[in-house]
N, C-alpha and C. Protein backbone atom coordinates (compact mmCIF):
# COMPACT_ATOMS: atom_id res chain seq x y z
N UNK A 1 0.84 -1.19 0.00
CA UNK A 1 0.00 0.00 0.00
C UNK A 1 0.88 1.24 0.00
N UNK A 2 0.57 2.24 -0.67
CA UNK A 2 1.43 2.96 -0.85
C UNK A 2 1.20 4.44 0.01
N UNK A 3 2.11 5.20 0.94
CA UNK A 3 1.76 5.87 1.66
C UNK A 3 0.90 6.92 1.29
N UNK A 4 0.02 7.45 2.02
CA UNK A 4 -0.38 8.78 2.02
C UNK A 4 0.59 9.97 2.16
N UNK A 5 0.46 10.95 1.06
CA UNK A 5 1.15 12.19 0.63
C UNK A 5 0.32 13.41 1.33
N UNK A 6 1.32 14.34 2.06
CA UNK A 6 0.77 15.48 2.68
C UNK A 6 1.51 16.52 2.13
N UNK A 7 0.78 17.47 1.68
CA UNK A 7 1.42 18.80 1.30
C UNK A 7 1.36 19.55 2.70
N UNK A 8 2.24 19.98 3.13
CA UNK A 8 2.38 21.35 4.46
C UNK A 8 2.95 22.53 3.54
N UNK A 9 2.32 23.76 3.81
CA UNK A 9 1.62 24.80 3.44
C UNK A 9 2.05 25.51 4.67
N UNK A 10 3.51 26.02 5.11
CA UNK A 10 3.15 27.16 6.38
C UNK A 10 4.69 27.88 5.66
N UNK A 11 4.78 29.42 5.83
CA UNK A 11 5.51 30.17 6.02
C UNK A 11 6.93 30.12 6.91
N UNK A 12 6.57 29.27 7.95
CA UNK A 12 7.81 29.33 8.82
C UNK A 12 8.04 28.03 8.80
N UNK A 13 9.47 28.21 8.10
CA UNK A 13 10.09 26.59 7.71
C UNK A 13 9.77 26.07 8.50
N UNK A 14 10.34 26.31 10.03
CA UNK A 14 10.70 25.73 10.90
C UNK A 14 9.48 24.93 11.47
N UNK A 15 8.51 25.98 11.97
CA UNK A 15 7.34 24.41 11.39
C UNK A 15 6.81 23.56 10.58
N UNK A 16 6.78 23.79 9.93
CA UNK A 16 6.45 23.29 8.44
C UNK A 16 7.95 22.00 8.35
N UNK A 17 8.89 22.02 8.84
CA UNK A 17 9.65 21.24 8.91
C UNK A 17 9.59 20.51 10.07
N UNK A 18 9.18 20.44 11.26
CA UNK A 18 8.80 20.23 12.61
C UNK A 18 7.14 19.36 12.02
N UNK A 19 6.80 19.87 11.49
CA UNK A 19 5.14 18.58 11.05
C UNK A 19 5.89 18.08 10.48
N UNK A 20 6.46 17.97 9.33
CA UNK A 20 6.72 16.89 8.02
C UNK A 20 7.89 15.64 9.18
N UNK A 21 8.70 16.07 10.62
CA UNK A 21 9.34 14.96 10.75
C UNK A 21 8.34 14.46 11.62
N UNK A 22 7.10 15.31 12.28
CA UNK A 22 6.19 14.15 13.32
C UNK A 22 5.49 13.35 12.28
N UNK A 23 5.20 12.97 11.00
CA UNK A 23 4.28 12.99 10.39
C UNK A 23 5.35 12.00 9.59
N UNK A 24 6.34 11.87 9.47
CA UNK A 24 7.67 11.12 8.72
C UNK A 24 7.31 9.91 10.25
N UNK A 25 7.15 9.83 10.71
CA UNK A 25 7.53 8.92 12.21
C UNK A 25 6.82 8.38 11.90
N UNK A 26 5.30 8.53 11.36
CA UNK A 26 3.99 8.05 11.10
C UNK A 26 4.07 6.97 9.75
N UNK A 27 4.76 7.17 9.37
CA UNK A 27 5.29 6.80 7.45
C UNK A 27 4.23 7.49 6.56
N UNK A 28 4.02 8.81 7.04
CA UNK A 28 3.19 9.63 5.93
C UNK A 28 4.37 10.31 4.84
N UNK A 29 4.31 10.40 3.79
CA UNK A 29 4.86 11.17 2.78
C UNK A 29 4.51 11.82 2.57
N UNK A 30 5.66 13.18 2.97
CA UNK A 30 5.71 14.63 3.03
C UNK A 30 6.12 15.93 1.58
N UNK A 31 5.19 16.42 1.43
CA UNK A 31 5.71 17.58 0.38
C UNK A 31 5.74 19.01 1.40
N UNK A 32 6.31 19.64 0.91
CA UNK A 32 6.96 21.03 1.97
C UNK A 32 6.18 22.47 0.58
N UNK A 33 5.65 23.24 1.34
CA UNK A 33 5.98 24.59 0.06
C UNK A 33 5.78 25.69 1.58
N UNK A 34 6.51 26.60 0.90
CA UNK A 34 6.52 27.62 2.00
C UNK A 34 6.01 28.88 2.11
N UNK A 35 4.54 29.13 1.28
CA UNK A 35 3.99 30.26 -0.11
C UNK A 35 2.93 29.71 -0.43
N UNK A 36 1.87 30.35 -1.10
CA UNK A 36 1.02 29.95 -1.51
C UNK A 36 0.92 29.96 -3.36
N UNK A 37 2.25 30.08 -3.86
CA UNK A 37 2.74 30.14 -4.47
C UNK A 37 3.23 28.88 -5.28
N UNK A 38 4.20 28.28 -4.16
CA UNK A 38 4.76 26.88 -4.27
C UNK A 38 3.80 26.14 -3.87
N UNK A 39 2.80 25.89 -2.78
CA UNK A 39 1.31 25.27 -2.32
C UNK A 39 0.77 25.05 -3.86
N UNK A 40 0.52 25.87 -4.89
CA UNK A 40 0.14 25.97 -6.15
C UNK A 40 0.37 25.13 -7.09
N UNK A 41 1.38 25.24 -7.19
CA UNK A 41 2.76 24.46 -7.92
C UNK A 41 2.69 23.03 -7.88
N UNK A 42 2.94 22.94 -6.49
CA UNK A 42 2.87 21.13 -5.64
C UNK A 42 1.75 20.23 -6.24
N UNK A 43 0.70 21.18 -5.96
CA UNK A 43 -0.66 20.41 -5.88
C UNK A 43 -1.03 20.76 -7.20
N UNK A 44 -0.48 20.90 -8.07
CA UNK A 44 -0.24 20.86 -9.95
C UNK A 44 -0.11 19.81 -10.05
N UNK A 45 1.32 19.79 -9.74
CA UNK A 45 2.47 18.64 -10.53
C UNK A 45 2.42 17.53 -9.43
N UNK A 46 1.94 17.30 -8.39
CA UNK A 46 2.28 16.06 -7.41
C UNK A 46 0.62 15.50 -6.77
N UNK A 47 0.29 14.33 -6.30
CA UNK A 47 -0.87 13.86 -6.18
C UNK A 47 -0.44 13.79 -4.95
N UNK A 48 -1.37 14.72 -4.19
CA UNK A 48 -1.60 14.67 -2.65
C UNK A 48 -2.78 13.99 -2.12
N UNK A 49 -2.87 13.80 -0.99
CA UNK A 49 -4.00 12.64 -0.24
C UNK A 49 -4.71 13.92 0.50
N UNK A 50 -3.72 14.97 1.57
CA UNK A 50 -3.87 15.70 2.41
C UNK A 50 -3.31 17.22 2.08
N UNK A 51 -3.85 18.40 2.44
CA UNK A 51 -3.00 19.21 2.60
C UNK A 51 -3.46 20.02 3.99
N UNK A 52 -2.02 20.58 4.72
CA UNK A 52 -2.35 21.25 5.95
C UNK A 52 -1.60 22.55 5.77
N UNK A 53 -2.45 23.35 5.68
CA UNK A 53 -2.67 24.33 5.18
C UNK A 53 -2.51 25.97 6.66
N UNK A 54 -1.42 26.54 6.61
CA UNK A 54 -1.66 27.75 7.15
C UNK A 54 -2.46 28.81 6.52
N UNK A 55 -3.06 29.78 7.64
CA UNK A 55 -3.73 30.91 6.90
C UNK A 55 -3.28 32.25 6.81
N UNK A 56 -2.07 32.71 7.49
CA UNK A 56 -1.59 33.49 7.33
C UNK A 56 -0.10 32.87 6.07
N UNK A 57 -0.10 33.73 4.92
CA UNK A 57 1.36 33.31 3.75
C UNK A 57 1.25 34.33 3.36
N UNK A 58 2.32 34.38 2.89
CA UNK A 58 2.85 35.39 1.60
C UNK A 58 2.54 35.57 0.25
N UNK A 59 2.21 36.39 0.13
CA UNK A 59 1.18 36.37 -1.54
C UNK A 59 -0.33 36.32 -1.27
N UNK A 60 -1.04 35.71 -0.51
CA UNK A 60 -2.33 35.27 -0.20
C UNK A 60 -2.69 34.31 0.89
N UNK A 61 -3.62 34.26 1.56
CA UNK A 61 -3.90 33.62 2.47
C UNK A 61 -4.51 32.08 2.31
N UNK A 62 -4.39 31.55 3.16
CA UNK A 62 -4.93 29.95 3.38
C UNK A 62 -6.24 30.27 3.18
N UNK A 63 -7.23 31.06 2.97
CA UNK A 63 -8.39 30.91 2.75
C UNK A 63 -8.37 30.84 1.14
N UNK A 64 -7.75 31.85 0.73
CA UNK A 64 -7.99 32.19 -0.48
C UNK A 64 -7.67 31.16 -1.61
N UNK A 65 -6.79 30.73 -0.64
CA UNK A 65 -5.88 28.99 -1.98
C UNK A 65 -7.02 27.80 -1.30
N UNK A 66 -7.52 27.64 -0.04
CA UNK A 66 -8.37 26.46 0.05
C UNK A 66 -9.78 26.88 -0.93
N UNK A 67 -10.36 27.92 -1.59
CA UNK A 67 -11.21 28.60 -1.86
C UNK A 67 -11.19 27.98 -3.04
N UNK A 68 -10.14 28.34 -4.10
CA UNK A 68 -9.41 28.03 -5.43
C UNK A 68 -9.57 26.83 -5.50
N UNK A 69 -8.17 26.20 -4.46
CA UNK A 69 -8.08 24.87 -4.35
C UNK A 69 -9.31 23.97 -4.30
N UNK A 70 -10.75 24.17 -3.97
CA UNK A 70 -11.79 22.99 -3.67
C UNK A 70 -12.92 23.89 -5.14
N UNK A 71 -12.40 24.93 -5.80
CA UNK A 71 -13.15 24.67 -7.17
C UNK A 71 -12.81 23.87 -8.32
N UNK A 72 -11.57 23.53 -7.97
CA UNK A 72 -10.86 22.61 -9.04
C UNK A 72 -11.55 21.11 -9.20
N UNK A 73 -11.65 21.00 -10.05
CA UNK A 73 -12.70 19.72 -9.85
C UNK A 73 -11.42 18.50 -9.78
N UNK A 74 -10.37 18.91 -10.32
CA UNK A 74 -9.70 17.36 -10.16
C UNK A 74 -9.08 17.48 -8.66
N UNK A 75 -9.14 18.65 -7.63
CA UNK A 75 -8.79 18.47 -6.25
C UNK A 75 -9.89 18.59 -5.41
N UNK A 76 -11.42 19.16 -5.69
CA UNK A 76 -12.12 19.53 -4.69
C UNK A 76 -12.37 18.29 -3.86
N UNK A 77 -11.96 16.98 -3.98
CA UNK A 77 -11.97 15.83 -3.09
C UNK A 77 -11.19 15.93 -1.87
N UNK A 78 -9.60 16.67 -2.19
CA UNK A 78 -9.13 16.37 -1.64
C UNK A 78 -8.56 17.41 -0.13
N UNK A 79 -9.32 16.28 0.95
CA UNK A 79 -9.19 17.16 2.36
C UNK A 79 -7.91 18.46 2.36
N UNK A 80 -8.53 19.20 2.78
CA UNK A 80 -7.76 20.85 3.65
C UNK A 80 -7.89 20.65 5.01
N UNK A 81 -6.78 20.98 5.67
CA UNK A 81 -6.93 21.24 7.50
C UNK A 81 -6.12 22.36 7.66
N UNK A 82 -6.54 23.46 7.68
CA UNK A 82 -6.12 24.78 8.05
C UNK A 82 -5.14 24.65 9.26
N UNK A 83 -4.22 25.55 9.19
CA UNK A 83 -3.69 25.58 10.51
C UNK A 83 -3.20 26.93 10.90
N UNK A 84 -3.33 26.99 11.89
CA UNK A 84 -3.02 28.98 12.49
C UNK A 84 -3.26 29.14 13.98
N UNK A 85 -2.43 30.15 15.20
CA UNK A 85 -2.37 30.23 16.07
C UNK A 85 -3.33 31.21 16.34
N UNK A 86 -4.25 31.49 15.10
CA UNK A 86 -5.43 32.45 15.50
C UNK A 86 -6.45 31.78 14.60
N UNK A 87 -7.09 30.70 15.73
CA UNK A 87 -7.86 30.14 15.11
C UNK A 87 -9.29 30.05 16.15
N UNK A 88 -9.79 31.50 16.41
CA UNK A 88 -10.84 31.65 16.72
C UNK A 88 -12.33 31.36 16.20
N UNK A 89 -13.45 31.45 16.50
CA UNK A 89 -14.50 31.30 15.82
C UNK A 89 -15.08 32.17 14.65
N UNK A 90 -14.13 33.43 14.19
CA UNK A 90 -14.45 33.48 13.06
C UNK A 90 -13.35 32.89 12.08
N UNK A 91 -12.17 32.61 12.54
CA UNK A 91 -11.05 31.68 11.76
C UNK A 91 -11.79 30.56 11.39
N UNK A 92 -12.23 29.91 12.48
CA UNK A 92 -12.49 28.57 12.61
C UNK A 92 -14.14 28.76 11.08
N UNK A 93 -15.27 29.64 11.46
CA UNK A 93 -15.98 29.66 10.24
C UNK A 93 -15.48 29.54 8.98
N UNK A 94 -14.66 30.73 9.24
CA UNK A 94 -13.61 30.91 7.25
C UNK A 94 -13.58 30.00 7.24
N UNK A 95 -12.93 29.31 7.91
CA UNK A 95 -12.01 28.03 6.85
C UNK A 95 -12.75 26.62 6.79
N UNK A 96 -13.93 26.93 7.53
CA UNK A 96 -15.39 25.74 7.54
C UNK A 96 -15.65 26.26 5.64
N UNK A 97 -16.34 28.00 5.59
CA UNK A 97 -16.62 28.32 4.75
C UNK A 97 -16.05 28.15 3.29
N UNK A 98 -14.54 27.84 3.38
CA UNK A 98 -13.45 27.81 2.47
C UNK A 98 -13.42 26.82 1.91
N UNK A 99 -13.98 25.85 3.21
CA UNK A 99 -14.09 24.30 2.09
C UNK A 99 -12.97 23.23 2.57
N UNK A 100 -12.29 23.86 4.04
CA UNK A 100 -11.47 23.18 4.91
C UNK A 100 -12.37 22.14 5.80
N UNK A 101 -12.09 21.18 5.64
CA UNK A 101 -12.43 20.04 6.87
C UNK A 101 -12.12 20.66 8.22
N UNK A 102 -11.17 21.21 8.28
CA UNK A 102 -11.18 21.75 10.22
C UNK A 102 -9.77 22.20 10.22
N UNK A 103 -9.88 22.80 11.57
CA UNK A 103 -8.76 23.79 12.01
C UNK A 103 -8.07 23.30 13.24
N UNK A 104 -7.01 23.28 13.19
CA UNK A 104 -5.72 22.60 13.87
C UNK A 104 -5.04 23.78 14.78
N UNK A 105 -4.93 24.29 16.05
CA UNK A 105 -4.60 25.42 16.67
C UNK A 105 -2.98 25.34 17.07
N UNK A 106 -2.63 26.43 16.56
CA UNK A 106 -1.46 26.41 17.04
C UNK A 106 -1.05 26.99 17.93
N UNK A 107 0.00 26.97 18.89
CA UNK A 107 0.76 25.75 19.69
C UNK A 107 -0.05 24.24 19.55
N UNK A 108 0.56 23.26 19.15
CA UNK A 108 -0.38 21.96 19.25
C UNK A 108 0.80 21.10 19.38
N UNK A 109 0.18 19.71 20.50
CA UNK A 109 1.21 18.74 20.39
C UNK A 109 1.30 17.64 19.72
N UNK A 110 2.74 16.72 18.90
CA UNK A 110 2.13 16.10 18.40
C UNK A 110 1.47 15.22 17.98
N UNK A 111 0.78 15.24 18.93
CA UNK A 111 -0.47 13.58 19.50
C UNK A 111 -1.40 14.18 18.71
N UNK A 112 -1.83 15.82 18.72
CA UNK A 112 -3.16 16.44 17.94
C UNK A 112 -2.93 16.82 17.04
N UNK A 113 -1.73 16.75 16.27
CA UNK A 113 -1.16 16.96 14.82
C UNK A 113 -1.68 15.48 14.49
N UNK A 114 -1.31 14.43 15.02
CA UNK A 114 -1.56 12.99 14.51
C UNK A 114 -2.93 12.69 14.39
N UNK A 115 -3.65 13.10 15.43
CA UNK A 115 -4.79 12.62 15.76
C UNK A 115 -5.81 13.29 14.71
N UNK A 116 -5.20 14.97 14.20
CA UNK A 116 -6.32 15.25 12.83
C UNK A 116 -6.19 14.88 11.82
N UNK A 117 -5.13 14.50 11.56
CA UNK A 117 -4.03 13.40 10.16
C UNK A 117 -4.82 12.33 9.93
N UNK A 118 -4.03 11.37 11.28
CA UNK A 118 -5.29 10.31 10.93
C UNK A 118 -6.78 9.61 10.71
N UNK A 119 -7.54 10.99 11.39
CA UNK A 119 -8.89 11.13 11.23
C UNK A 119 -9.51 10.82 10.16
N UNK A 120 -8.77 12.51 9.47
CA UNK A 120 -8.71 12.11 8.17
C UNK A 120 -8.88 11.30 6.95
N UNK A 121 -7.99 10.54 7.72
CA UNK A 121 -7.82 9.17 6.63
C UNK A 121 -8.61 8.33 6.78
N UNK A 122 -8.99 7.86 8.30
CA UNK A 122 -9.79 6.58 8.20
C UNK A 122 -11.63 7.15 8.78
């Protein structure tokens, strides 16, 4: 069986590199973009299962690419989980509204990085 592919979607490497190794432990296969730019790009040219998605980037926001991203008919299948350390109840609407499966709060540990991953899936 061949692993599940996650695109991570955050601005600050350093997390965005910090999920892809809790999520490597898991044997999920990781794509990295750091932009909504490269987020673009990825989910062009590469077949993702998942993407976890920040809402604050550069160029445009996580709303605006999950928005795009779920009119596409050859991706609107495929799950969004927003992620942002301001993920209040009107965050948390947007990104209901956007066409995100759910919102992941940051600071999070990673038992609840895993636990919305694998939800996900099964």
């Amino acid at each position: 069986m061949q692993p599940k592919r996650i695109l991570i979607v955050d601005d600050d490497v350093e997390m965005a590199n910090l999920m892809g190794e809790i999520l490597k432990a898991r044997q999920y296969e990781i794509l990295l973009a750091y932009d909504g730019i490269q987020a673009i790009e990825k989910s062009k040219s590469e077949k993702v299962d998942l993407i976890l998605l920040d809402i604050r980037m550069p160029f445009f926001s996580g709303f605006w690419f999950c928005e795009a991203f779920k009119q596409r008919p050859e991706t609107r299948h495929i799950p969004v989980v927003m992620v942002s350390a301001h993920s209040g109840d009107e965050n948390c609407q947007k990104a209901l509204d956007a066409g995100a499966q759910g919102l992941l709060k940051k600071p999070f540990l990673p038992e609840e990085l895993l636990d919305v991953v694998d939800k996900t899936f099964n």
